[in-house]
C-alpha atoms as a PDB file:
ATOM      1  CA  UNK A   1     121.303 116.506  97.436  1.00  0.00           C
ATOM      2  CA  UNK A   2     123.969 113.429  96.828  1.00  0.00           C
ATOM      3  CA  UNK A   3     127.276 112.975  96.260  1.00  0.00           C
ATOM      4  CA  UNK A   4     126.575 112.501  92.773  1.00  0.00           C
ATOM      5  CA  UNK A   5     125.312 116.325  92.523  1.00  0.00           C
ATOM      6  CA  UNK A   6     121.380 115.594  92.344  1.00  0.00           C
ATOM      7  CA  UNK A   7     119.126 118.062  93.852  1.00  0.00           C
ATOM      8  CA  UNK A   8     116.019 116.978  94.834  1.00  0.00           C
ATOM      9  CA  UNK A   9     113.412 119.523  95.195  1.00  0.00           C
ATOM     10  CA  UNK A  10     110.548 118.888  97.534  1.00  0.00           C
ATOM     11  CA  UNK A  11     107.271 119.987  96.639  1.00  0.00           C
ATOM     12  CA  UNK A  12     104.872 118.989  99.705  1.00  0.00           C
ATOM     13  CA  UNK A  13     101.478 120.587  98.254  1.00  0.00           C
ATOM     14  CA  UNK A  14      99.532 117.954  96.530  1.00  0.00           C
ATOM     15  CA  UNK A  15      97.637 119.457  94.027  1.00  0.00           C
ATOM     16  CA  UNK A  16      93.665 118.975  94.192  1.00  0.00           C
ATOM     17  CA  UNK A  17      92.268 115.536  92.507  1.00  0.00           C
ATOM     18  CA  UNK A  18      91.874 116.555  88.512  1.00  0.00           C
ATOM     19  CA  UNK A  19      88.165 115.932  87.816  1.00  0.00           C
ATOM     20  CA  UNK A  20      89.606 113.356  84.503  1.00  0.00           C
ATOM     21  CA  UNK A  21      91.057 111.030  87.646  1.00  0.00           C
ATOM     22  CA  UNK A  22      88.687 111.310  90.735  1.00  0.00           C
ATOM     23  CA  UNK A  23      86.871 108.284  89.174  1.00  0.00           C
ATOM     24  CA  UNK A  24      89.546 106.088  88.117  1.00  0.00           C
ATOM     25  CA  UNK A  25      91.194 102.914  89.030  1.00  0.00           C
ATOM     26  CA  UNK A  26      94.505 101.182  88.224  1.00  0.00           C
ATOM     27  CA  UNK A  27      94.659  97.416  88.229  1.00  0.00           C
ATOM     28  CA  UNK A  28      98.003  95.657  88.375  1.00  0.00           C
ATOM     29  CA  UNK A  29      96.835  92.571  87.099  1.00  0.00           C
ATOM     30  CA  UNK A  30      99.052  88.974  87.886  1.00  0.00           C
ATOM     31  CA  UNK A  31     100.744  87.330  84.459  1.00  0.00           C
ATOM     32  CA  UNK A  32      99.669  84.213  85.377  1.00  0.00           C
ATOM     33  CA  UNK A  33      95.877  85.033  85.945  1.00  0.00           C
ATOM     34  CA  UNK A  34      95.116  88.065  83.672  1.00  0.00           C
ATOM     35  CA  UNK A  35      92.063  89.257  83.867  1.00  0.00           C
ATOM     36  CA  UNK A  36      89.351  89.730  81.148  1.00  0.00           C
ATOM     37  CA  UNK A  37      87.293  92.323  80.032  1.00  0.00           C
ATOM     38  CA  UNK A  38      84.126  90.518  81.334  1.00  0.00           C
ATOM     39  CA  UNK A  39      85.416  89.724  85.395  1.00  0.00           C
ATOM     40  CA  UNK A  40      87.148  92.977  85.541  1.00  0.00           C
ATOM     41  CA  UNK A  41      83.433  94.720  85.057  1.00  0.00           C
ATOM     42  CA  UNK A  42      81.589  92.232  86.670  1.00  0.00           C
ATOM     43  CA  UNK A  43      83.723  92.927  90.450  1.00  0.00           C
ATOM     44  CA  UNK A  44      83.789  96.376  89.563  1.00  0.00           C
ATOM     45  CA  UNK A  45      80.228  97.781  88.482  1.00  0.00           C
ATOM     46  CA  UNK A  46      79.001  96.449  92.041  1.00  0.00           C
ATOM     47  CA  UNK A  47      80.539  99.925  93.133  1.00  0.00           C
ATOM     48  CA  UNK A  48      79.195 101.723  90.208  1.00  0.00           C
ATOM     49  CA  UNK A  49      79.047 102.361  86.536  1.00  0.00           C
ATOM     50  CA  UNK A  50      82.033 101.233  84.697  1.00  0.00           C
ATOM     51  CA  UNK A  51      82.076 103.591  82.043  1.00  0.00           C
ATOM     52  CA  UNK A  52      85.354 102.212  80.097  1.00  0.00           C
ATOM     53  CA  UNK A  53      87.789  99.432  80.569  1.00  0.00           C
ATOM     54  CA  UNK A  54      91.388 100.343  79.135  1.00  0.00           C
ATOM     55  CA  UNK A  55      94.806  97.838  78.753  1.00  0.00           C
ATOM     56  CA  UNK A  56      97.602  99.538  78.600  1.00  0.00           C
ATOM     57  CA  UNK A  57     100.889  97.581  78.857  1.00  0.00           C
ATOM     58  CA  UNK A  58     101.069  96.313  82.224  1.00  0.00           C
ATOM     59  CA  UNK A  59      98.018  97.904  83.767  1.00  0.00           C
ATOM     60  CA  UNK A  60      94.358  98.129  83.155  1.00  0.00           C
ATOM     61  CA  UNK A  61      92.392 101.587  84.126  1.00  0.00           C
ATOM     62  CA  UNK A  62      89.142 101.314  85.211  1.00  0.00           C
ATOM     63  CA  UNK A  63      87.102 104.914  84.825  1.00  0.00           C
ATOM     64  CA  UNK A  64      83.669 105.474  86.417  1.00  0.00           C
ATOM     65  CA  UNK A  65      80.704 107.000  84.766  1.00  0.00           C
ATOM     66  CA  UNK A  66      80.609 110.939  85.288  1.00  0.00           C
ATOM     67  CA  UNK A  67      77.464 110.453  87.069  1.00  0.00           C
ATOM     68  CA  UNK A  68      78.566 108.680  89.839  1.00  0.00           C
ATOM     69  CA  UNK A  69      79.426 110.109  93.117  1.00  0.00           C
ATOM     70  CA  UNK A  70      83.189 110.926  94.574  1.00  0.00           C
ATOM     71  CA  UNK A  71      82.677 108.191  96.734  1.00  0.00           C
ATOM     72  CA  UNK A  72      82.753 104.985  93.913  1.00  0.00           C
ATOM     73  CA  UNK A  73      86.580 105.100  94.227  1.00  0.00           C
ATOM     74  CA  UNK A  74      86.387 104.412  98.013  1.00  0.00           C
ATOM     75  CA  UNK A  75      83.405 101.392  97.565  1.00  0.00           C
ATOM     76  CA  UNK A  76      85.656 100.128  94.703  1.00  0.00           C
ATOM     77  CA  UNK A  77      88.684  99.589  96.502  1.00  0.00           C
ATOM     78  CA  UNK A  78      86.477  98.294  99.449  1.00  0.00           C
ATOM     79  CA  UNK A  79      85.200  95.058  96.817  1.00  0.00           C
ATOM     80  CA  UNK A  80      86.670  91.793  97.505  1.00  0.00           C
ATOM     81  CA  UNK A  81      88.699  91.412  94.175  1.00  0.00           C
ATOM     82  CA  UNK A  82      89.811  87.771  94.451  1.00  0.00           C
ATOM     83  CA  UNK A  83      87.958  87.167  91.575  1.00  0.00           C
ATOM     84  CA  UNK A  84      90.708  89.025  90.011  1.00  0.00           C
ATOM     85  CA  UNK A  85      93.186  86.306  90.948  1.00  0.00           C
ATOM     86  CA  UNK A  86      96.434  88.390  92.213  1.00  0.00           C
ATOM     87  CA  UNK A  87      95.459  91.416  90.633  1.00  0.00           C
ATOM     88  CA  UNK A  88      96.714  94.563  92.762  1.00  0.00           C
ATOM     89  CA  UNK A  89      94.139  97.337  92.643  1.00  0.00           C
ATOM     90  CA  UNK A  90      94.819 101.507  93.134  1.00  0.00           C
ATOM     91  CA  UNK A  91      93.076 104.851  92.315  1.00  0.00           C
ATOM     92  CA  UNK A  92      94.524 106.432  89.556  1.00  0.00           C
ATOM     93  CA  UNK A  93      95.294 109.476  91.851  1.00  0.00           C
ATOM     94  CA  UNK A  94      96.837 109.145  95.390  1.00  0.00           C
ATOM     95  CA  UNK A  95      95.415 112.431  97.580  1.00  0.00           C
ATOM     96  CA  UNK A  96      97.893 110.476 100.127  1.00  0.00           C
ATOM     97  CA  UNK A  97      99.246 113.277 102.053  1.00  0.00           C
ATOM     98  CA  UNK A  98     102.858 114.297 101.337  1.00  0.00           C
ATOM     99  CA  UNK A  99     104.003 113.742 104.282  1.00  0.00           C
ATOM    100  CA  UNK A 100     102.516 110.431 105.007  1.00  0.00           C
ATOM    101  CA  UNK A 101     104.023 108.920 101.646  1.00  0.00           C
ATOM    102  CA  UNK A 102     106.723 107.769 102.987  1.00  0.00           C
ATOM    103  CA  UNK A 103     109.257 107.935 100.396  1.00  0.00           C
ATOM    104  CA  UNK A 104     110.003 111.656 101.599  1.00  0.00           C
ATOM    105  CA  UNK A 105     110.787 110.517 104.941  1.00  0.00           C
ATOM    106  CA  UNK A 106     113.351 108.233 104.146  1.00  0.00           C
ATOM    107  CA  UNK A 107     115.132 111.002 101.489  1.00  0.00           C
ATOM    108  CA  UNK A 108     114.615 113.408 104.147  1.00  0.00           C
ATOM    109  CA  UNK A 109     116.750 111.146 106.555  1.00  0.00           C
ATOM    110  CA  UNK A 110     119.338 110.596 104.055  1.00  0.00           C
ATOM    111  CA  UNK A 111     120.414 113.421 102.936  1.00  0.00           C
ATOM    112  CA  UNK A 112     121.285 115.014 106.038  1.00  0.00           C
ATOM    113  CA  UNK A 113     124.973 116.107 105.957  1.00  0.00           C
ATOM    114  CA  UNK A 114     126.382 114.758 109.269  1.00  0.00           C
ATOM    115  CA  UNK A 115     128.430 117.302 110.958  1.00  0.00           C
ATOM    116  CA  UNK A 116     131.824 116.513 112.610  1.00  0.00           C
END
């Protein structure tokens, strides 16, 4: 709740992984440096199978081959990226738990209504 009348409704069950996801990567890539086509499969395919390479504005995705196992998401953020230049790297889904997120916490602590 706020002052301003929000409600905020809390939904701590993450969902499971959908399957489209589980092999996908985000890469924030630095204005200065972008990065090609070309680097952004050669760092990546030495976790696996790049199956497609999409720009969207702002971001690149990075999706997996079907084939490969649910572990090329962990071995892909584990690459050294510097070849990348500044380019900030994420899986497409966060199985983060809820309460380890960390935004929660703080709107959690904040909306408190201190008694008198």
């Amino acid at each position: 709740a706020s002052p301003l009348g929000t409600c905020v409704l809390q939904m701590t069950e993450i969902p499971e992984c959908p399957d489209e996801l589980s092999r996908s990567l985000v890469v924030l890539e630095d204005e200065k440096s972008p990065c090609t086509e070309q680097g952004i499969r050669a760092c990546f395919s030495q976790a696996g199978v790049v199956a497609s390479v999409e720009r969207t504005a702002g971001a690149i995705t990075v999706r997996y081959d079907r084939t490969m196992d649910d572990r090329v998401i962990e071995r892909a953020l584990a690459l050294d990226t510097a070849s990348l230049g500044e380019a900030k790297v994420f899986a497409e889904y966060n199985a983060r738990p809820y309460h380890d997120r960390g935004w929660c916490v703080m709107e959690e602590a904040i909306s408190f209504e201190a008694e008198v």
